[in-house]
PDB file of N, CA and C in Angstrom:
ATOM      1  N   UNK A   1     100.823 116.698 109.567  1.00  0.00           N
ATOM      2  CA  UNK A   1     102.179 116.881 110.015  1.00  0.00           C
ATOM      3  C   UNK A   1     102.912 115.546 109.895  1.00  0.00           C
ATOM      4  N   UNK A   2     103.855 115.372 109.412  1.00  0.00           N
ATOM      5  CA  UNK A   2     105.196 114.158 109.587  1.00  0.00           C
ATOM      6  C   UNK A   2     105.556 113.824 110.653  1.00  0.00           C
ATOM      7  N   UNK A   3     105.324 112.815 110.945  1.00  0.00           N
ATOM      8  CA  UNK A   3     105.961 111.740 112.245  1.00  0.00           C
ATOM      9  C   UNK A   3     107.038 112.655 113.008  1.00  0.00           C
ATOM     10  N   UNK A   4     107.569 112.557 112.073  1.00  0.00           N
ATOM     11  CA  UNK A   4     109.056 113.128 112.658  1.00  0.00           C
ATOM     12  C   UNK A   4     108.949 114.624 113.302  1.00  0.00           C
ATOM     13  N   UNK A   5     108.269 115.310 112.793  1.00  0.00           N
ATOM     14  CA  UNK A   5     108.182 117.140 113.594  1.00  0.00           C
ATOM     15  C   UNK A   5     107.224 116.671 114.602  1.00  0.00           C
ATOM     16  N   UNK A   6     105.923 115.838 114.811  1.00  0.00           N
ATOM     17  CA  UNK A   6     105.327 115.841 115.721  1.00  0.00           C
ATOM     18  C   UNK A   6     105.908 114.827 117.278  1.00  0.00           C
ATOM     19  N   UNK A   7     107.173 114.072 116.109  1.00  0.00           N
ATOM     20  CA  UNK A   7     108.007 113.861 117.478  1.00  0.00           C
ATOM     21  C   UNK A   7     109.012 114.303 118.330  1.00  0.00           C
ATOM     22  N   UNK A   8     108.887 116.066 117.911  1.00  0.00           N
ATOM     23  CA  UNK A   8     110.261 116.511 118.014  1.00  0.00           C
ATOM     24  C   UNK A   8     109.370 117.163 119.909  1.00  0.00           C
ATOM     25  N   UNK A   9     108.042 117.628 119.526  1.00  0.00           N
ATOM     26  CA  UNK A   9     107.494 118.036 120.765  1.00  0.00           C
ATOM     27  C   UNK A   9     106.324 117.379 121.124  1.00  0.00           C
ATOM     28  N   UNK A  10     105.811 117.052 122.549  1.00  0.00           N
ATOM     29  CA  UNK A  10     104.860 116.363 123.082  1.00  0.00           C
ATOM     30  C   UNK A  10     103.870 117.352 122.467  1.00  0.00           C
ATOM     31  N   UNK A  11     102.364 116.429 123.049  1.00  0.00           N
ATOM     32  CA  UNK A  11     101.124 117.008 122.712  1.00  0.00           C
ATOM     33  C   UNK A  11     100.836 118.448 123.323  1.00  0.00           C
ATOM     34  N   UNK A  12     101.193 118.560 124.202  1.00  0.00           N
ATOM     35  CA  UNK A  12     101.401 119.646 125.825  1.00  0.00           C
ATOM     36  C   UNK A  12     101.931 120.838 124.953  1.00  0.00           C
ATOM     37  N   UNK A  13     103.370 121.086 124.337  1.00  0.00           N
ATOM     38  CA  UNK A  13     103.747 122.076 124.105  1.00  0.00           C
ATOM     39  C   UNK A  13     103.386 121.787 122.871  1.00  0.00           C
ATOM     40  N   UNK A  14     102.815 121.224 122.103  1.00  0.00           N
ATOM     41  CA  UNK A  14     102.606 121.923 120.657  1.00  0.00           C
ATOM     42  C   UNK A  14     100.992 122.244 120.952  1.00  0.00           C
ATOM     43  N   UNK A  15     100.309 122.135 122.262  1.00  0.00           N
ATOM     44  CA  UNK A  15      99.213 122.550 122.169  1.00  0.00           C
ATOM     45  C   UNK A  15      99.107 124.091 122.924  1.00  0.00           C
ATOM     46  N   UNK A  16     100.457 124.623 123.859  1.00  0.00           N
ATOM     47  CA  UNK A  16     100.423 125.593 124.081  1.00  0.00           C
ATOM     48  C   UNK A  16     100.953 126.634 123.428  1.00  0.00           C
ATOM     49  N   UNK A  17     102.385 126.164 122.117  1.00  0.00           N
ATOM     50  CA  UNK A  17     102.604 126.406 120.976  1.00  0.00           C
ATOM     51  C   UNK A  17     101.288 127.604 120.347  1.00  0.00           C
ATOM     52  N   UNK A  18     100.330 126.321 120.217  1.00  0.00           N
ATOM     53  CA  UNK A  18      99.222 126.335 119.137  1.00  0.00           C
ATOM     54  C   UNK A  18      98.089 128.080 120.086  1.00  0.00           C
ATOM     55  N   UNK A  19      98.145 127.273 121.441  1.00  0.00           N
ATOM     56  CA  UNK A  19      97.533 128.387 122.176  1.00  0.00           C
ATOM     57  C   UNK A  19      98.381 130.018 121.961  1.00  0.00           C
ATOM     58  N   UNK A  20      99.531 129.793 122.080  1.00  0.00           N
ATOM     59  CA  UNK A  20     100.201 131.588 122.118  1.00  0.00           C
ATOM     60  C   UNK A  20     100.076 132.148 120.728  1.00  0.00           C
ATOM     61  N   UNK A  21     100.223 131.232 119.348  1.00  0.00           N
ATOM     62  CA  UNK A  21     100.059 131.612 118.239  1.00  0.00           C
ATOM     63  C   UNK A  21      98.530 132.601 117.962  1.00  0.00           C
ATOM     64  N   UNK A  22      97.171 131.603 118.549  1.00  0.00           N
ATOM     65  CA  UNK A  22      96.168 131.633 118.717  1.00  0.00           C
ATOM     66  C   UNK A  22      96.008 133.517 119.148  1.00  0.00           C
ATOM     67  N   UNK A  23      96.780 133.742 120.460  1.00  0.00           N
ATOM     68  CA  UNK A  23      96.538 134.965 120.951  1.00  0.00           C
ATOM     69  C   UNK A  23      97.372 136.195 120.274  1.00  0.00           C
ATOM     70  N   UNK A  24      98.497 135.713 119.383  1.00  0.00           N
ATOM     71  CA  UNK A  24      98.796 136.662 118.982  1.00  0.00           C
ATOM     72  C   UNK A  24      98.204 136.767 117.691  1.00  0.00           C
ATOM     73  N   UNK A  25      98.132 135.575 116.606  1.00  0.00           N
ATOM     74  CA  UNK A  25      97.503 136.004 115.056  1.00  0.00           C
ATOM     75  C   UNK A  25      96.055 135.875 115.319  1.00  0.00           C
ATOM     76  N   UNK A  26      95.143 135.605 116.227  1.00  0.00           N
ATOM     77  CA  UNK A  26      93.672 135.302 116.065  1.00  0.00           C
ATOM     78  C   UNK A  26      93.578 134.938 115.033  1.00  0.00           C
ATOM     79  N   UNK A  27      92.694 135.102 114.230  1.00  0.00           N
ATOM     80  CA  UNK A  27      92.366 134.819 112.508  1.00  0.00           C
ATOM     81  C   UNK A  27      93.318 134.612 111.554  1.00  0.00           C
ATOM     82  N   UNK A  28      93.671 133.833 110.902  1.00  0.00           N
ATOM     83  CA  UNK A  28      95.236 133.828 110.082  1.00  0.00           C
ATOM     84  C   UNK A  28      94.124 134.328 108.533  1.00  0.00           C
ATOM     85  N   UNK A  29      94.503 135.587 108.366  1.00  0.00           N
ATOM     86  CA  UNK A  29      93.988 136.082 107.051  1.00  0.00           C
ATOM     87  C   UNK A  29      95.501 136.397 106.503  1.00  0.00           C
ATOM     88  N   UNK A  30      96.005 135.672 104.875  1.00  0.00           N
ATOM     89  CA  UNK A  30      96.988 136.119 104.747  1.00  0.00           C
ATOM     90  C   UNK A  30      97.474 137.324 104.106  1.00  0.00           C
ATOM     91  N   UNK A  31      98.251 138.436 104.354  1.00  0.00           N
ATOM     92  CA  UNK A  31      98.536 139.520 103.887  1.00  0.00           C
ATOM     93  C   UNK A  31      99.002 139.405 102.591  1.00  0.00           C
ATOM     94  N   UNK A  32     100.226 138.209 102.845  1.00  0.00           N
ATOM     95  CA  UNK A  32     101.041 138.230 101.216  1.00  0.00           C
ATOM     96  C   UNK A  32     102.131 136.768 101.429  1.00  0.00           C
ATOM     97  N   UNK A  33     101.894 136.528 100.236  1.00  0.00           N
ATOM     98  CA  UNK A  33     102.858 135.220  99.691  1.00  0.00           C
ATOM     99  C   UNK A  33     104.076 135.643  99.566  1.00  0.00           C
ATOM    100  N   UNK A  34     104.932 134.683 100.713  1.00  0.00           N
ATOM    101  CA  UNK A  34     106.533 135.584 100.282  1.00  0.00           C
ATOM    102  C   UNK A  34     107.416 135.131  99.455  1.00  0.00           C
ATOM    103  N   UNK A  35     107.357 133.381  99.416  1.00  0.00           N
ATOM    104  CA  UNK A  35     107.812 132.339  98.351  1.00  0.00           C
ATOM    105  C   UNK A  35     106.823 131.205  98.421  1.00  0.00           C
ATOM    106  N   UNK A  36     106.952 130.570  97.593  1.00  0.00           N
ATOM    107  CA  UNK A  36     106.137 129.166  97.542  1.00  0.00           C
ATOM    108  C   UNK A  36     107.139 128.586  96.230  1.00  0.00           C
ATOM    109  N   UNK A  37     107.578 127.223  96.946  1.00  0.00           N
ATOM    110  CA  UNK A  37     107.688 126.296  95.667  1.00  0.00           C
ATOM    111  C   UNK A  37     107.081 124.974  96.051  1.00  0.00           C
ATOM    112  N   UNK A  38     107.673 123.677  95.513  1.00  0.00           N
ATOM    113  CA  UNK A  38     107.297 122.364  95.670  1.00  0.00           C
ATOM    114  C   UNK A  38     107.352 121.942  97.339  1.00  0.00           C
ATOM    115  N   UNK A  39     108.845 122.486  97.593  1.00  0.00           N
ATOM    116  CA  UNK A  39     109.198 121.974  99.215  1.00  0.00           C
ATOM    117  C   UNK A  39     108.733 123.035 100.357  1.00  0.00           C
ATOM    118  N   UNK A  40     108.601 124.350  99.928  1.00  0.00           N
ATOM    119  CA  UNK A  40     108.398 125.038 100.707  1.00  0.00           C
ATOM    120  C   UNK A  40     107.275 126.369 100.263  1.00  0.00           C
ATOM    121  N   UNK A  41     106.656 127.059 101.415  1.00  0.00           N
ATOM    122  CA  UNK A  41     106.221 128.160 101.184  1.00  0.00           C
ATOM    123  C   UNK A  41     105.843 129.615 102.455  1.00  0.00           C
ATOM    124  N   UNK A  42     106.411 130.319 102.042  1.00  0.00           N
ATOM    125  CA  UNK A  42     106.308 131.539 103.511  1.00  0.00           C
ATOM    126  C   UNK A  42     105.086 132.570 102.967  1.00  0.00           C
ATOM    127  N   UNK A  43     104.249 132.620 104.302  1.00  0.00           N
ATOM    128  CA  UNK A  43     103.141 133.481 103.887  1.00  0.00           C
ATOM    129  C   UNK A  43     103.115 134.402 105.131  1.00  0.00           C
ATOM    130  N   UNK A  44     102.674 135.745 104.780  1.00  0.00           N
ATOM    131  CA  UNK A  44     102.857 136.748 105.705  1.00  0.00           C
ATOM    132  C   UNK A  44     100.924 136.791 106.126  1.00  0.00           C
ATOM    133  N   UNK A  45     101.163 136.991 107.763  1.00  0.00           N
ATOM    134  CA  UNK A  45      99.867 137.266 108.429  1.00  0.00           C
ATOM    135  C   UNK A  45      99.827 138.538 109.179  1.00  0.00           C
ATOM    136  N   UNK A  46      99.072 139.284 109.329  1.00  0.00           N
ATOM    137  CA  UNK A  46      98.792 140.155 110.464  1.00  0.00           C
ATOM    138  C   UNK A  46      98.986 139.513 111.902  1.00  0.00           C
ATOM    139  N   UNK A  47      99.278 140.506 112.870  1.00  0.00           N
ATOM    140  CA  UNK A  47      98.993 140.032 113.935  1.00  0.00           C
ATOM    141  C   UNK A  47      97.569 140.269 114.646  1.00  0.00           C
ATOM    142  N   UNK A  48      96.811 140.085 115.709  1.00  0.00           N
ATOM    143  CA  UNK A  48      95.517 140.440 115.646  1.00  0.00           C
ATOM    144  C   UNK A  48      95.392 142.249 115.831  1.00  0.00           C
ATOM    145  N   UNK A  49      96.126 142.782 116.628  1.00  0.00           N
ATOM    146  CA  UNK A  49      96.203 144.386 116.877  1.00  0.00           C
ATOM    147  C   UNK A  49      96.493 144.788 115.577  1.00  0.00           C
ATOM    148  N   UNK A  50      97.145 144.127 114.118  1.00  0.00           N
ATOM    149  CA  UNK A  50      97.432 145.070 113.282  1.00  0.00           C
ATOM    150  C   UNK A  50      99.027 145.620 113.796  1.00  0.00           C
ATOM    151  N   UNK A  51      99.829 145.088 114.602  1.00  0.00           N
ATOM    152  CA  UNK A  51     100.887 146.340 114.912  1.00  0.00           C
ATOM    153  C   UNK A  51     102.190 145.531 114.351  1.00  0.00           C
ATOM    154  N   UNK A  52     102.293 144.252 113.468  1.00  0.00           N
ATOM    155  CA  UNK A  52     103.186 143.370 113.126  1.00  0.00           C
ATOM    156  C   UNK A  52     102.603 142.556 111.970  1.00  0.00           C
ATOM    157  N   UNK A  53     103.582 141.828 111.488  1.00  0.00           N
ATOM    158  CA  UNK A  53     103.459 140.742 110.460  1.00  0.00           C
ATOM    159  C   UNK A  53     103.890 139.737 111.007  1.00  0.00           C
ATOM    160  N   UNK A  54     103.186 138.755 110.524  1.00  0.00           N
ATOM    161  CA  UNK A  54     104.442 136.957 111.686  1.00  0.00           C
ATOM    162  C   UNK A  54     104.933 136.422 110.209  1.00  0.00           C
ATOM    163  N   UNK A  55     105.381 136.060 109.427  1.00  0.00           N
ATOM    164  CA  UNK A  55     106.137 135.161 108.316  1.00  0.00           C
ATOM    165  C   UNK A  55     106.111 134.048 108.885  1.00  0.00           C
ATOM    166  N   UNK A  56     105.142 133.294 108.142  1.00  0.00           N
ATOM    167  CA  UNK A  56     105.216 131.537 108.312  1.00  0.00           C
ATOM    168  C   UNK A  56     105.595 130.758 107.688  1.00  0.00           C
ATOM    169  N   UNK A  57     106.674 130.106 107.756  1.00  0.00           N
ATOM    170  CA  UNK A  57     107.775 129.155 107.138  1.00  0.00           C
ATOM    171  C   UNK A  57     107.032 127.881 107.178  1.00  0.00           C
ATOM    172  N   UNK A  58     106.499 127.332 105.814  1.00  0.00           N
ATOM    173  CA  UNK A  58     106.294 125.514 105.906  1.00  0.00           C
ATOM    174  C   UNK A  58     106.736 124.983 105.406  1.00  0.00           C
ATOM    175  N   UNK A  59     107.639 123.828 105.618  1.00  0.00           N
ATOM    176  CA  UNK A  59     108.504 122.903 104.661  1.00  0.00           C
ATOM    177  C   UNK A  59     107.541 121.700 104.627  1.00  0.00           C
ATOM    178  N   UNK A  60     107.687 121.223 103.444  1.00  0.00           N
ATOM    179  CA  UNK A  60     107.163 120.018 103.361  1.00  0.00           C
ATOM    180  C   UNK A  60     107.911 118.541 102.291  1.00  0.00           C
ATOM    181  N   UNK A  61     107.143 117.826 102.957  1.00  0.00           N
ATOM    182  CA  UNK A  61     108.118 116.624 102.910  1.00  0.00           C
ATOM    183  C   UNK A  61     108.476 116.358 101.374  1.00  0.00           C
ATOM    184  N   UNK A  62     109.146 115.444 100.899  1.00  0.00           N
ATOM    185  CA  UNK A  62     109.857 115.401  99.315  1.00  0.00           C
ATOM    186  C   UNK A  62     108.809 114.487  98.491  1.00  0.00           C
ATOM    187  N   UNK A  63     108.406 113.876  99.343  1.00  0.00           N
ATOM    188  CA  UNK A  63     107.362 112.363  98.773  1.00  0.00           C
ATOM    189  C   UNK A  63     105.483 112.519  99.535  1.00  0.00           C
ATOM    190  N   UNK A  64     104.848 112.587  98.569  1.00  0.00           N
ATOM    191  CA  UNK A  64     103.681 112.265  98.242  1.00  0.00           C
ATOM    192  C   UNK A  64     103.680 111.543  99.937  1.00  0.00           C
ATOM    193  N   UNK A  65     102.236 112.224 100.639  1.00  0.00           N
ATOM    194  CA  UNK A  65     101.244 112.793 100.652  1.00  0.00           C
ATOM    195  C   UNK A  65     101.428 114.187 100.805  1.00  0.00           C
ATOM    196  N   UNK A  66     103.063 114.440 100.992  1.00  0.00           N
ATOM    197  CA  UNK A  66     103.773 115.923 101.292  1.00  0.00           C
ATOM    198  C   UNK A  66     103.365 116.377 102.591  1.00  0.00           C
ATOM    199  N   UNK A  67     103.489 115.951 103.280  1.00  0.00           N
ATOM    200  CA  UNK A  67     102.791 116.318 104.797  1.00  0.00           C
ATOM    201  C   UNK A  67     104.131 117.634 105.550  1.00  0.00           C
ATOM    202  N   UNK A  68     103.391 118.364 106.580  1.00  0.00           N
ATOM    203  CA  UNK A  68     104.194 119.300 106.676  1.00  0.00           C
ATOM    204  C   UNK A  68     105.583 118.681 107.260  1.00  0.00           C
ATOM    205  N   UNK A  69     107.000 119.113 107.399  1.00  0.00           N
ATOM    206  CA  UNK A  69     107.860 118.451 107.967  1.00  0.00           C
ATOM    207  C   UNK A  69     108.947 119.555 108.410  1.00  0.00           C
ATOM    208  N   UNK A  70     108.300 120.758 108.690  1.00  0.00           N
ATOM    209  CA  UNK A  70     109.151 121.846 109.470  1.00  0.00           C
ATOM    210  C   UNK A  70     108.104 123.381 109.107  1.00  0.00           C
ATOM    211  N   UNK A  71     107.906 123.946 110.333  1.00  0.00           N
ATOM    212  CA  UNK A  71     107.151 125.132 110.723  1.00  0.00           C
ATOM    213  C   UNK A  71     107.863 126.491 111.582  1.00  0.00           C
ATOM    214  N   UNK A  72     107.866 127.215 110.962  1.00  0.00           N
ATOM    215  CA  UNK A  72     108.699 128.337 111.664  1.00  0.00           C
ATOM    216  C   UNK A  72     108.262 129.486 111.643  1.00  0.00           C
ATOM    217  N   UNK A  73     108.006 130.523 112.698  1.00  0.00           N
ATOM    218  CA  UNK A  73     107.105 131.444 112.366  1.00  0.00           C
ATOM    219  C   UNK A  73     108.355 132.992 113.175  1.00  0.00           C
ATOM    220  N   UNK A  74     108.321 134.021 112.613  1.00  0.00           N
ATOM    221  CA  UNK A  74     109.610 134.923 112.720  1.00  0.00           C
ATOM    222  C   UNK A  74     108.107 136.067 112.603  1.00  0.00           C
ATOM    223  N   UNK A  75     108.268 136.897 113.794  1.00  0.00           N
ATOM    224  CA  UNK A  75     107.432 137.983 113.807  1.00  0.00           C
ATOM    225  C   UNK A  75     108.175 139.019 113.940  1.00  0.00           C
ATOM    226  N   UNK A  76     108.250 140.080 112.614  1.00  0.00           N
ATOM    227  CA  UNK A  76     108.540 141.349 112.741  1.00  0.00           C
ATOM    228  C   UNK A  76     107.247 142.725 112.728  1.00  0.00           C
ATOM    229  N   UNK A  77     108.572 143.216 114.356  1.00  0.00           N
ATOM    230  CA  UNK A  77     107.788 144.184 115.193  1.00  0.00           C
ATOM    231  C   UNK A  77     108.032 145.741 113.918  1.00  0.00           C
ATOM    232  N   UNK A  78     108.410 145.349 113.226  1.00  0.00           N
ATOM    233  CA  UNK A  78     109.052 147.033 112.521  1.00  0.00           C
ATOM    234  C   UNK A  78     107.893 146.727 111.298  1.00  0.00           C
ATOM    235  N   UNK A  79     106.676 147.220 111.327  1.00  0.00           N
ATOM    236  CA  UNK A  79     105.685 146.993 110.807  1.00  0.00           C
ATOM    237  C   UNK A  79     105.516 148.406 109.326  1.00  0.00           C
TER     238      UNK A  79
END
């Protein structure tokens, strides 16, 4: 992750972040690639029940080592 997104939240909430993700996708097996280029790429996951998809948004940085530099995750319930 880039300096900069891991300074946007303490250790605390990106670790309870990390915990609610945890309980809703369990296993991140991905369903389907929604875009991918150089800066970015969205990949679709199950949720663990099967009753949703979450779309995970990763941006990444412009310059070499490309580290992530924005994460966004949009779960649709209309499955």
């Amino acid at each position: 992750m880039a300096a900069s997104i891991l300074a946007k939240r303490s250790v605390e909430d990106r670790t309870a972040m990390f915990t609610k993700m945890r309980a809703t996708f369990s296993k991140l097996t991905p369903s389907k690639i929604v875009k991918a280029s150089a800066q970015q790429i969205q990949v679709q996951f199950p949720t663990a029940d099967g009753e949703a998809q979450g779309t995970f948004t990763f941006d990444f940085e412009s310059d070499a080592p490309y580290k992530i530099a924005g994460l966004g995750v949009e779960l649709d319930m209309g499955r």
